[in-house]
C-alpha atoms as a PDB file:
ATOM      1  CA  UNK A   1     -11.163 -21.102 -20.126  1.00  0.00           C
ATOM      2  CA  UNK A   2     -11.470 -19.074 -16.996  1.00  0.00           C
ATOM      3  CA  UNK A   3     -12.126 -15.506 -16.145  1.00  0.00           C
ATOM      4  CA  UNK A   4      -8.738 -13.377 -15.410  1.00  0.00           C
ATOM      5  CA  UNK A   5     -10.516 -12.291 -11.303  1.00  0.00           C
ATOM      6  CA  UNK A   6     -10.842 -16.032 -10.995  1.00  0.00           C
ATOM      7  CA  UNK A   7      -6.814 -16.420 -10.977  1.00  0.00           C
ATOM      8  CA  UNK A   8      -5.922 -16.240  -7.505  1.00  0.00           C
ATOM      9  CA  UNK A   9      -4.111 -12.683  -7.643  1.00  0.00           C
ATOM     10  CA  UNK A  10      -0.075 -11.552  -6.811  1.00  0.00           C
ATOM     11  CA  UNK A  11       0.448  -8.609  -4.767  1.00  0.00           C
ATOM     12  CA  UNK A  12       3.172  -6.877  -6.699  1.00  0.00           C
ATOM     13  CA  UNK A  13       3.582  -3.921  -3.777  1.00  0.00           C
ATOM     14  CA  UNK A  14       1.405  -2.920  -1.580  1.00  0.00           C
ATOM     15  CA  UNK A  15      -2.033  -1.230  -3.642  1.00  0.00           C
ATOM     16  CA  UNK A  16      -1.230  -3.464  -6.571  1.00  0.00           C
ATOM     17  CA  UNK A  17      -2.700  -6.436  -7.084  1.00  0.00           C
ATOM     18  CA  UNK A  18      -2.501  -8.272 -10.308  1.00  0.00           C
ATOM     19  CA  UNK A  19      -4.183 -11.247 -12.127  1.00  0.00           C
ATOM     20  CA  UNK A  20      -1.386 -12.804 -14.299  1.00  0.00           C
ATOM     21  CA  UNK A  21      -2.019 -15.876 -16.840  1.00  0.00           C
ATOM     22  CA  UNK A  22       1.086 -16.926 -18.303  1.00  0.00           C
ATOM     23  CA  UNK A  23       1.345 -18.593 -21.643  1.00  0.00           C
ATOM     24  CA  UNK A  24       4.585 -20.639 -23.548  1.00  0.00           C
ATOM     25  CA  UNK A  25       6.309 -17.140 -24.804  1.00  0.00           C
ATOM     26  CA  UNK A  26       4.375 -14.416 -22.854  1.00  0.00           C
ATOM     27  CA  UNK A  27       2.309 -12.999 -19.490  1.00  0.00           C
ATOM     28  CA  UNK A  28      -1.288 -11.542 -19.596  1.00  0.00           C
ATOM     29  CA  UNK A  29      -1.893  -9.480 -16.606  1.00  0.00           C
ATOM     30  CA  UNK A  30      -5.015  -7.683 -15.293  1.00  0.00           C
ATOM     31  CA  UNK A  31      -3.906  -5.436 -12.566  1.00  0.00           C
ATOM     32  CA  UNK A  32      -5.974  -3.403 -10.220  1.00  0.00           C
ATOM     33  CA  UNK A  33      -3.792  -0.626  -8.619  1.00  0.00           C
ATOM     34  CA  UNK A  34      -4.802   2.216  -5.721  1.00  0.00           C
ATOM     35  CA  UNK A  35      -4.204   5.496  -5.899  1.00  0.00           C
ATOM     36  CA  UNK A  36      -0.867   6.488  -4.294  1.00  0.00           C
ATOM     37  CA  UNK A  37       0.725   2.918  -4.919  1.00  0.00           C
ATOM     38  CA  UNK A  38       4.225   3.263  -5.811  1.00  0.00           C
ATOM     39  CA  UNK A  39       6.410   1.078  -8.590  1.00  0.00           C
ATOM     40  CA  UNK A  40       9.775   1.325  -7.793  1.00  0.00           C
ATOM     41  CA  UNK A  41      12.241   2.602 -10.168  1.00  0.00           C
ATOM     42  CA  UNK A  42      13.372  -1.227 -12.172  1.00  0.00           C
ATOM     43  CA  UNK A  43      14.075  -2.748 -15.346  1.00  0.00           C
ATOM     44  CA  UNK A  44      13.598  -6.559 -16.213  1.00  0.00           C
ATOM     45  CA  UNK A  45      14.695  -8.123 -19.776  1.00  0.00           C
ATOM     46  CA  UNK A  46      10.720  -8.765 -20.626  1.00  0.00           C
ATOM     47  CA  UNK A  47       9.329  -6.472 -22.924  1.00  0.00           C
ATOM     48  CA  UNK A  48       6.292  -4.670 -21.524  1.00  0.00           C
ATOM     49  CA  UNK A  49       2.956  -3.094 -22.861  1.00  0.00           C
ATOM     50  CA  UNK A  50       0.967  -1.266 -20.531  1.00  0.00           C
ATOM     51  CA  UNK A  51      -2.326  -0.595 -21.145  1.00  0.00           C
ATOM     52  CA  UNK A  52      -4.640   2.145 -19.239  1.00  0.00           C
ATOM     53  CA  UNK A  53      -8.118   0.728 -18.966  1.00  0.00           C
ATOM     54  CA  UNK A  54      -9.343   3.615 -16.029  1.00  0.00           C
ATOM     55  CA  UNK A  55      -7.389   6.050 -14.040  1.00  0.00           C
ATOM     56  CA  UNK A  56      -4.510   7.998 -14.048  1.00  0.00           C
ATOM     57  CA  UNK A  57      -0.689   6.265 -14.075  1.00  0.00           C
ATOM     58  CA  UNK A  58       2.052   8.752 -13.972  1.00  0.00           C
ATOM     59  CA  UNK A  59       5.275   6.780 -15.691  1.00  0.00           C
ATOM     60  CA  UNK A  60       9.102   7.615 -15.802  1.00  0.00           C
ATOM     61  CA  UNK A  61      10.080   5.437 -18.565  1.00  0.00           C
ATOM     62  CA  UNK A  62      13.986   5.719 -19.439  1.00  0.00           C
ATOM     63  CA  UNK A  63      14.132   9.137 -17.868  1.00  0.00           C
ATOM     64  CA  UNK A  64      11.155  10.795 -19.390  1.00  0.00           C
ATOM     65  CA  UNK A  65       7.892  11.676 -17.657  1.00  0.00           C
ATOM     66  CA  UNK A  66       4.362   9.940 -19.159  1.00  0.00           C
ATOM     67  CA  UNK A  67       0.532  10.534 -17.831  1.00  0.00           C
ATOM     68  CA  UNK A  68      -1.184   7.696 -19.094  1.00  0.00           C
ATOM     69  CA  UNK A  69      -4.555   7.962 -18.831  1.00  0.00           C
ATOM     70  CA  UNK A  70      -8.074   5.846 -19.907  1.00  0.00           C
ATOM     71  CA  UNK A  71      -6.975   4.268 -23.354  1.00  0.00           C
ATOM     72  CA  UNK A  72      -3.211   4.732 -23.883  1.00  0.00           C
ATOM     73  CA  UNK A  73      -0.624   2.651 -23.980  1.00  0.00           C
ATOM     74  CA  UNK A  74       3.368   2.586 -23.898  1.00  0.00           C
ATOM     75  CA  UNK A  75       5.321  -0.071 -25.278  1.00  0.00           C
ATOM     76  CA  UNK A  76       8.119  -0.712 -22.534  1.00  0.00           C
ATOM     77  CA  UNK A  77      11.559  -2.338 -24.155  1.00  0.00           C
ATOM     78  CA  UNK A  78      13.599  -4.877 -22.417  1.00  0.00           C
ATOM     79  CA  UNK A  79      15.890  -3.609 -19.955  1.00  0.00           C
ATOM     80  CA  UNK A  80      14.637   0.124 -20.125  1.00  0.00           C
ATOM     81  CA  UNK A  81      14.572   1.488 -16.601  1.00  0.00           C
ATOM     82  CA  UNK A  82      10.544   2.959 -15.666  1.00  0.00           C
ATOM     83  CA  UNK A  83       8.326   3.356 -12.715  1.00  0.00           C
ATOM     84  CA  UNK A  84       4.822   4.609 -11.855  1.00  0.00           C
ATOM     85  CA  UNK A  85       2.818   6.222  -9.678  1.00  0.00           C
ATOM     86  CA  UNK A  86      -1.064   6.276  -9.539  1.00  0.00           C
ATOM     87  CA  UNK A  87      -2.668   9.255  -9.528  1.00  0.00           C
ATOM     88  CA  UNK A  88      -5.837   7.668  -9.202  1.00  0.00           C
ATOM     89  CA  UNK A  89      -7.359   4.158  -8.827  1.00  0.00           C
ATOM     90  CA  UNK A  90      -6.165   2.365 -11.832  1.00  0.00           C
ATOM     91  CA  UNK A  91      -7.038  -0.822 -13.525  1.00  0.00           C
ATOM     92  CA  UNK A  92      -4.067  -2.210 -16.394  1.00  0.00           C
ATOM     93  CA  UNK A  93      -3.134  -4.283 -18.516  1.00  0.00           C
ATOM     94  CA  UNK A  94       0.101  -5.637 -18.579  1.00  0.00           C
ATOM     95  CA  UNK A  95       2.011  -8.060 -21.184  1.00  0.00           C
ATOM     96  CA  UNK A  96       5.077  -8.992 -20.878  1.00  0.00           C
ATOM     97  CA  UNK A  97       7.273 -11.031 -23.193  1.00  0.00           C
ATOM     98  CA  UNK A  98       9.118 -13.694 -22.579  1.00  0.00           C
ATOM     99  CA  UNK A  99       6.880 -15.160 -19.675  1.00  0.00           C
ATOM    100  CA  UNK A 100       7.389 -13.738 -16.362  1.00  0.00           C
ATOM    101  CA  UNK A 101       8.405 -16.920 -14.365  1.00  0.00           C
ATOM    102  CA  UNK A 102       8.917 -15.037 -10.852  1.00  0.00           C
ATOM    103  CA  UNK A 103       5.358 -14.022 -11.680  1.00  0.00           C
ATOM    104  CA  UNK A 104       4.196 -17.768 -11.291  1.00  0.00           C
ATOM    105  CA  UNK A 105       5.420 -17.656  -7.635  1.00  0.00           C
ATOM    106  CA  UNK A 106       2.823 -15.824  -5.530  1.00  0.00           C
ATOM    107  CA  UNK A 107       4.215 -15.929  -2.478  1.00  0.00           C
ATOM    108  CA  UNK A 108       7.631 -14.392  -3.919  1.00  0.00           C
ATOM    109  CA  UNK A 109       8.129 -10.766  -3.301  1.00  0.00           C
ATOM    110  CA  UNK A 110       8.187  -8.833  -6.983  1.00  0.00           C
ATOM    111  CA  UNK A 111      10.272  -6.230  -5.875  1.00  0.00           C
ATOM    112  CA  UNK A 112      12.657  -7.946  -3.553  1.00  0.00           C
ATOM    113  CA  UNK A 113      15.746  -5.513  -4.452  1.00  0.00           C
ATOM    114  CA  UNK A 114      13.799  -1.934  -4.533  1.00  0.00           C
ATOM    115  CA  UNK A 115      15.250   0.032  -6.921  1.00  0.00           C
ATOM    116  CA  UNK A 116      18.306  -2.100  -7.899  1.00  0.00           C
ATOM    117  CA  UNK A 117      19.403  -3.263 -11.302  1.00  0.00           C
ATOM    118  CA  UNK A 118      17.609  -6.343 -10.626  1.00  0.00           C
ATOM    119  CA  UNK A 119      14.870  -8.269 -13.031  1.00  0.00           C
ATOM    120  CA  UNK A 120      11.719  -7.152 -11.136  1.00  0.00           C
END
């Protein structure tokens, strides 16, 4: 057992760092991310829940503009185009399912195609 800040953390983009621990069939992540930090427009095949534990994270998810605030969440499906913005300082959760294996790799770039039909 081990506290998620105790995982040595993967900068996703720059302002978002996240704390992943992956399992056999899915990815836990605690992510801390700054306000103004940008995730580019992508789609992977993992499904993804995002959870809003504080802040403000503006989401375009298939097309359609969400505010997720303090206690929401959004069920992401596999292969569904979104992105986000944070309006404030932000700390998530995100799950993803199957495991994300270029999530194990923290020297690997997540977002090595920006905005490309590529599974980031």
């Amino acid at each position: 057992m081990k506290k998620i800040k105790d995982l040595q953390p993967k900068s996703i983009v720059p302002g978002i760092l996240g704390h992943y621990a992956h399992g056999e069939l899915h990815t836990f992540g605690y992510v801390l991310i700054k306000k103004g930090s940008i995730v580019p427009e992508h789609q992977h095949p993992h499904e993804q829940i995002t959870f809003i534990v504080e802040g403000q994270l503006d989401m375009v998810i298939d097309g359609k503009a969400y505010s997720l605030t303090a206690g929401f969440i959004h069920i992401i499906p596999s292969n569904v185009r979104h992105s986000a913005v944070a309006i404030t300082d932000c700390v998530v959760i995100d799950t993803f399912s199957p495991v994300r294996e270029d999530y194990k790799n923290l020297e690997s770039s997540a977002f090595s195609a920006v905005g490309r039909n590529e599974e980031n």
